[in-house]
C-alpha atoms as a PDB file:
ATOM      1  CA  UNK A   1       0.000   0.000   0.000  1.00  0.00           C
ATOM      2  CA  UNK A   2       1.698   3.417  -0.724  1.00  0.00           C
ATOM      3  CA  UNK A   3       1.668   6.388   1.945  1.00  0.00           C
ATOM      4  CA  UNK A   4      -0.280   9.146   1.223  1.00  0.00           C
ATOM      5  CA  UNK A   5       2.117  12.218   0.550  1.00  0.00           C
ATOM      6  CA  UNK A   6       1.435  15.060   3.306  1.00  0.00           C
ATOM      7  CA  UNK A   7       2.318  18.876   2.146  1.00  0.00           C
ATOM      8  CA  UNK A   8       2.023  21.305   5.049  1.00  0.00           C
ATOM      9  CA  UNK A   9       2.063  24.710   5.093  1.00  0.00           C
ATOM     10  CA  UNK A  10       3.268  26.840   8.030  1.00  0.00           C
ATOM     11  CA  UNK A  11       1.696  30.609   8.592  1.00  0.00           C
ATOM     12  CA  UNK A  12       2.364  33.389  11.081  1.00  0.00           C
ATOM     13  CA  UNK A  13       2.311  37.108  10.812  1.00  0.00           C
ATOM     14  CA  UNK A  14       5.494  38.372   8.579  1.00  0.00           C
ATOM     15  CA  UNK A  15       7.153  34.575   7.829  1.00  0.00           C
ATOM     16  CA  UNK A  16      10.292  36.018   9.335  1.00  0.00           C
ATOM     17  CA  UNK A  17      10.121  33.795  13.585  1.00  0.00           C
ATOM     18  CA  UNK A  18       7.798  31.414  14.183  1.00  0.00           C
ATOM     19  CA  UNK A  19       6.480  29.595  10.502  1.00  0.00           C
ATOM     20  CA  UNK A  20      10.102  29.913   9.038  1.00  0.00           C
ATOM     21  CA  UNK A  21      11.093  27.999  12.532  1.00  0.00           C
ATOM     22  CA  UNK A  22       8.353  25.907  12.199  1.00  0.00           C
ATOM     23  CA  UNK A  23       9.698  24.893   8.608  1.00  0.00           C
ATOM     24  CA  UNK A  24      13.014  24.200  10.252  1.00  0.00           C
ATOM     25  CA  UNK A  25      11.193  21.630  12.447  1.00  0.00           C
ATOM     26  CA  UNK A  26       9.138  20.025  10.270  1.00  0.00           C
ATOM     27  CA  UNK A  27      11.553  19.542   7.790  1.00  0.00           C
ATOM     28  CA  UNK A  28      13.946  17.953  10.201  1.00  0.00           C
ATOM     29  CA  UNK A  29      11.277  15.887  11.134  1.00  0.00           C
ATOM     30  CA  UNK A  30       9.547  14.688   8.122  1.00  0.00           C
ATOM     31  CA  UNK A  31      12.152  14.209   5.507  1.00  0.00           C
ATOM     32  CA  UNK A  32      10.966  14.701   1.678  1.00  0.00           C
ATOM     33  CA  UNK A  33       7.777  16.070   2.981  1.00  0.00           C
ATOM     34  CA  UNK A  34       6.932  19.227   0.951  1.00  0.00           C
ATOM     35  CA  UNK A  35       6.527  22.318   3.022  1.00  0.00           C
ATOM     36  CA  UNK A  36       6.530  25.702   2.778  1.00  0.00           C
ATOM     37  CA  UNK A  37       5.739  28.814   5.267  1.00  0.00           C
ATOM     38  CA  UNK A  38       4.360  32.444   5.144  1.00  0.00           C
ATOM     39  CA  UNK A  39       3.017  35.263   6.414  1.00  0.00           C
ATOM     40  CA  UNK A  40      -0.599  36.682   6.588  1.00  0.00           C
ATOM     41  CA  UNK A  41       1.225  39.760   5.868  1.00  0.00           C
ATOM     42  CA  UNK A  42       3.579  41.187   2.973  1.00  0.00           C
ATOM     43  CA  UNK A  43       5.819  43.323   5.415  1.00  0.00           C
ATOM     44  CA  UNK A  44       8.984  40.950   4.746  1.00  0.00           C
ATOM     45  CA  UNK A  45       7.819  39.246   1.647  1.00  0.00           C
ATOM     46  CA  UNK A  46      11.535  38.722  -0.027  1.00  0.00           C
ATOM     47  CA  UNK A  47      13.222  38.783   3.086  1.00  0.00           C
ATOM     48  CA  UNK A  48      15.239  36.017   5.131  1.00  0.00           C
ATOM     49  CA  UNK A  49      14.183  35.384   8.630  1.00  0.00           C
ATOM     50  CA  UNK A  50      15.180  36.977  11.242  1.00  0.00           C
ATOM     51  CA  UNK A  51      18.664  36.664  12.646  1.00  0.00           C
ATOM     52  CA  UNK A  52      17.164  35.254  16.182  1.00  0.00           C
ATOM     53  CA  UNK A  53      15.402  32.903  14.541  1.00  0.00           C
ATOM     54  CA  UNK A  54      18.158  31.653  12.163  1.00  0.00           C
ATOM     55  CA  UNK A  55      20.351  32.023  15.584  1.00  0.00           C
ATOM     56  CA  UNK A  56      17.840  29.571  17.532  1.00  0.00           C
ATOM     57  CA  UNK A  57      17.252  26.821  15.249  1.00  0.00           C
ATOM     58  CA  UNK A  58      21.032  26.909  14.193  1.00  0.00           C
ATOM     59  CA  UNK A  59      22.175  26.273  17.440  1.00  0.00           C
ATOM     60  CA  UNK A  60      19.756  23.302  17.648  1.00  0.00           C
ATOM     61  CA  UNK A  61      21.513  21.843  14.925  1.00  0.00           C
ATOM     62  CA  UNK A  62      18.653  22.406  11.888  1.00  0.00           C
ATOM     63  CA  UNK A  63      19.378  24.287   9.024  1.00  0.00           C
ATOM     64  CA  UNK A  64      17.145  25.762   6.274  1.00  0.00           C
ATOM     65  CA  UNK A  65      17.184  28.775   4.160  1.00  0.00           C
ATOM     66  CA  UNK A  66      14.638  30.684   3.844  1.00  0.00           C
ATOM     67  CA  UNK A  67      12.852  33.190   2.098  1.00  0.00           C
ATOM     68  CA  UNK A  68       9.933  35.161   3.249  1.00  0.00           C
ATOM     69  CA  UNK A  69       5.918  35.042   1.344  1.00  0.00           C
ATOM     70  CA  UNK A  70       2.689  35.992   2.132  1.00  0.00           C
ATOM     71  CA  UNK A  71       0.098  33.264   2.337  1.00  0.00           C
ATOM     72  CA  UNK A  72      -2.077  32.948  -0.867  1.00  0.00           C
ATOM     73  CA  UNK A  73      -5.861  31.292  -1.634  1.00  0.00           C
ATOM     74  CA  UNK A  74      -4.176  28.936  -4.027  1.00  0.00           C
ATOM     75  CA  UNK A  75      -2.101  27.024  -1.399  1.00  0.00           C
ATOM     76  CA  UNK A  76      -5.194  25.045  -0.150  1.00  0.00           C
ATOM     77  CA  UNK A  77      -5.358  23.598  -3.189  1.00  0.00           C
ATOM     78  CA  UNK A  78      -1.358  22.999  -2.890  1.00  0.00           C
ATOM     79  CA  UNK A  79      -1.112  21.690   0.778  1.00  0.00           C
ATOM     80  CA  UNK A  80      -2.998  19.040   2.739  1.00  0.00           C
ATOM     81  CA  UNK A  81      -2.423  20.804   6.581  1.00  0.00           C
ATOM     82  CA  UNK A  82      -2.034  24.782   7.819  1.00  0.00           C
ATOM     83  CA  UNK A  83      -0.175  25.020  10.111  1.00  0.00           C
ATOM     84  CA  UNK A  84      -1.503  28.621  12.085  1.00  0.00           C
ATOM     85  CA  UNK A  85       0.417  29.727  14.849  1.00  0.00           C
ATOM     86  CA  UNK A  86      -2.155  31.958  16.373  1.00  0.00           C
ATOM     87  CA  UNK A  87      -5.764  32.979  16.205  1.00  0.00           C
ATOM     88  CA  UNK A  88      -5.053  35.984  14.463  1.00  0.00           C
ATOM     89  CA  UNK A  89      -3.680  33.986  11.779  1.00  0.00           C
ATOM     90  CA  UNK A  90      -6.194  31.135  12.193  1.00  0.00           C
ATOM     91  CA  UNK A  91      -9.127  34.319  11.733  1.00  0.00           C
ATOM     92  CA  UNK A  92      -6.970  35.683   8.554  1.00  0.00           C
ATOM     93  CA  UNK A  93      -6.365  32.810   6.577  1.00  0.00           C
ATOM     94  CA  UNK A  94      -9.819  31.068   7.646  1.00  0.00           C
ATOM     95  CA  UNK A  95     -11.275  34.204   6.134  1.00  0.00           C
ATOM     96  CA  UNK A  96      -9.764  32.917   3.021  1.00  0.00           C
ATOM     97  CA  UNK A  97     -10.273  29.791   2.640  1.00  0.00           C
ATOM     98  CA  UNK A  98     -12.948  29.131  -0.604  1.00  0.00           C
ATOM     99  CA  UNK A  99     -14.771  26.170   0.967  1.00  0.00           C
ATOM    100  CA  UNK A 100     -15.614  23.572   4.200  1.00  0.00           C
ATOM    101  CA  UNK A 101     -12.777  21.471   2.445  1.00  0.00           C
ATOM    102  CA  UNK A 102     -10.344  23.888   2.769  1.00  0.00           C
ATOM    103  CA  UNK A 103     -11.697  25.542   6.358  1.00  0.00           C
ATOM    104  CA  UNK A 104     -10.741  21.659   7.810  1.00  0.00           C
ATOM    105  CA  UNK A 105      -6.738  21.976   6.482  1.00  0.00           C
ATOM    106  CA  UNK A 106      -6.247  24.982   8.891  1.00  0.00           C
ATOM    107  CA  UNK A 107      -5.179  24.619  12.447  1.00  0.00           C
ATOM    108  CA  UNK A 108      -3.209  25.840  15.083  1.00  0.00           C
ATOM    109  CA  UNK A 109       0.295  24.431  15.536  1.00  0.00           C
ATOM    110  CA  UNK A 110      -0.019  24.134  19.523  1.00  0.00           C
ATOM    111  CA  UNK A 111      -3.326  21.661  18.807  1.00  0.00           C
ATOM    112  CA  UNK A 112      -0.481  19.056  18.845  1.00  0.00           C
ATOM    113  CA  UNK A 113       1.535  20.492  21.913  1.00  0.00           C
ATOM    114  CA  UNK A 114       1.314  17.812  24.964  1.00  0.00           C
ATOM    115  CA  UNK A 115       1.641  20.908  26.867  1.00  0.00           C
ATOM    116  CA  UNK A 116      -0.871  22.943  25.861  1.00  0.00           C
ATOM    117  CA  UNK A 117      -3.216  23.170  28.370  1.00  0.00           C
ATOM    118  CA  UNK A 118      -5.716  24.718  26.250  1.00  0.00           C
ATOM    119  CA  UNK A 119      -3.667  27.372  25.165  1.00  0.00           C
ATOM    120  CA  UNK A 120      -3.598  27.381  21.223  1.00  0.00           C
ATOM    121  CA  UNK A 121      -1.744  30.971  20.607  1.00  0.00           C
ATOM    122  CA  UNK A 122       1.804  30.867  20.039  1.00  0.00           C
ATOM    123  CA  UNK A 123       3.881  34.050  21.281  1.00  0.00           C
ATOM    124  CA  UNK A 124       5.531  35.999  18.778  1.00  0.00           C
ATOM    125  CA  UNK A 125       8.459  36.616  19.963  1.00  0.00           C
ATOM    126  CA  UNK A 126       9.654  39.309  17.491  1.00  0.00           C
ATOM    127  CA  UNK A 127      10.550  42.165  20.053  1.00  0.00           C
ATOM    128  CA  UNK A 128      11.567  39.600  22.527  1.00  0.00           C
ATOM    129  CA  UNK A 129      14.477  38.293  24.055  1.00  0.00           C
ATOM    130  CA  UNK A 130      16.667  35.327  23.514  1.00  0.00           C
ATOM    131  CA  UNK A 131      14.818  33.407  25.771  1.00  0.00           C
ATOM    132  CA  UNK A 132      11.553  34.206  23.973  1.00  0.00           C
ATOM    133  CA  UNK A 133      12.582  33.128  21.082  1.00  0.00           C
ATOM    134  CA  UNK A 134      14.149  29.577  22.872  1.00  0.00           C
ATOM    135  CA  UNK A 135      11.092  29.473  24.285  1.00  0.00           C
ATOM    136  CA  UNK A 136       8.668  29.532  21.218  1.00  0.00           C
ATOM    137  CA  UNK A 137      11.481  27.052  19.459  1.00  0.00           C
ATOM    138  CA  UNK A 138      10.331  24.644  22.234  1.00  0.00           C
ATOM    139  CA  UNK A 139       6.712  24.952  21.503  1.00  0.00           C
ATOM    140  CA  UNK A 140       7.621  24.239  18.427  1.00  0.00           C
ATOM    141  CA  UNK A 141       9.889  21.344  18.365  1.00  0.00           C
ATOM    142  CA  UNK A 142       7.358  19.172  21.218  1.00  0.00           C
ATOM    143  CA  UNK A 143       4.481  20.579  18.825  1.00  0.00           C
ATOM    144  CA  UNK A 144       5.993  19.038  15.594  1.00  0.00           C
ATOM    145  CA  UNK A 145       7.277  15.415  17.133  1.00  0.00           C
ATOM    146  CA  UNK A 146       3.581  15.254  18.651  1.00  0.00           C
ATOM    147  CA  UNK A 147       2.243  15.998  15.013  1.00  0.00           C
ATOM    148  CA  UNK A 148       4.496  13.525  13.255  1.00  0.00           C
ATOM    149  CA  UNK A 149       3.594  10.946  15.872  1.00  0.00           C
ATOM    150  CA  UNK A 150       0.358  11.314  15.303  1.00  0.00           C
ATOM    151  CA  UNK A 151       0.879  11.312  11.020  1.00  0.00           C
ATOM    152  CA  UNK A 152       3.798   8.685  10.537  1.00  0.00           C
ATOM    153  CA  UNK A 153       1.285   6.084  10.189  1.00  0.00           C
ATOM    154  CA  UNK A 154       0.102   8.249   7.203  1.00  0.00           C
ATOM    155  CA  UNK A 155       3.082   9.013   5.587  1.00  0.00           C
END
């Protein structure tokens, strides 16, 4: 029987922290997945991420390269799961979606965080500190080996 191919999309506000981190993660994580990540906004479209970001997952030993895009209609034709990574975005790109088919790809990231506790916003940690940004890389990283335990069986 042959696995079902999963293409995820990652979205936060500028693609510059947390979905170009999330990318990081997910492509450490699922291998030969296709992914992608942007923003619900065009402020950095072009751009790299930002240099506490690249800092963060770099000295967790992922790399990735990155470019910065602003989320589009046509990528829920193009990916099979949204990654949001809070309800700002979830509101934004929800707004967008053409159908009930596409509605059901979007969700927040921190759905699959052990840790939760209910909490599905993920801090942007943009104006923050080192330690914010460690922090949200956390989130992230329990957030994506909880999703991929839950999807291996799919893949």
């Amino acid at each position: 029987m042959a696995h079902k191919k999963i293409r995820i999309m990652s979205v936060c506000s500028g693609n510059i922290c947390r979905s170009p981190s999330m990318e990081a993660v997910i492509r450490h994580y699922f291998p030969g997945v296709e992914h992608g990540s942007s923003g619900t906004g065009n402020w950095h479209v072009g751009q790299g991420a930002s240099r506490e970001a690249v800092a963060t997952w770099e000295e967790r030993g992922y790399q990735h390269h990155h470019r910065a895009q602003q989320f589009h209609p046509r990528f829920f034709s193009e990916y099979d799961l949204i990654l949001v990574a809070d309800s700002g975005h979830m509101k934004t790109v929800s707004a967008l979606a053409p159908d009930k088919d596409a509605l059901a790809k979007i969700h927040y990231l921190r759905e699959f965080d052990p840790q939760a506790d209910g909490e599905l916003d993920l801090a942007d940690p943009y104006y923050g500190t080192k330690r914010d940004y460690e922090e949200v890389f956390d989130i992230i990283e329990r957030s994506v080996i909880e999703l991929h335990r839950q999807l291996i069986t799919e893949i």
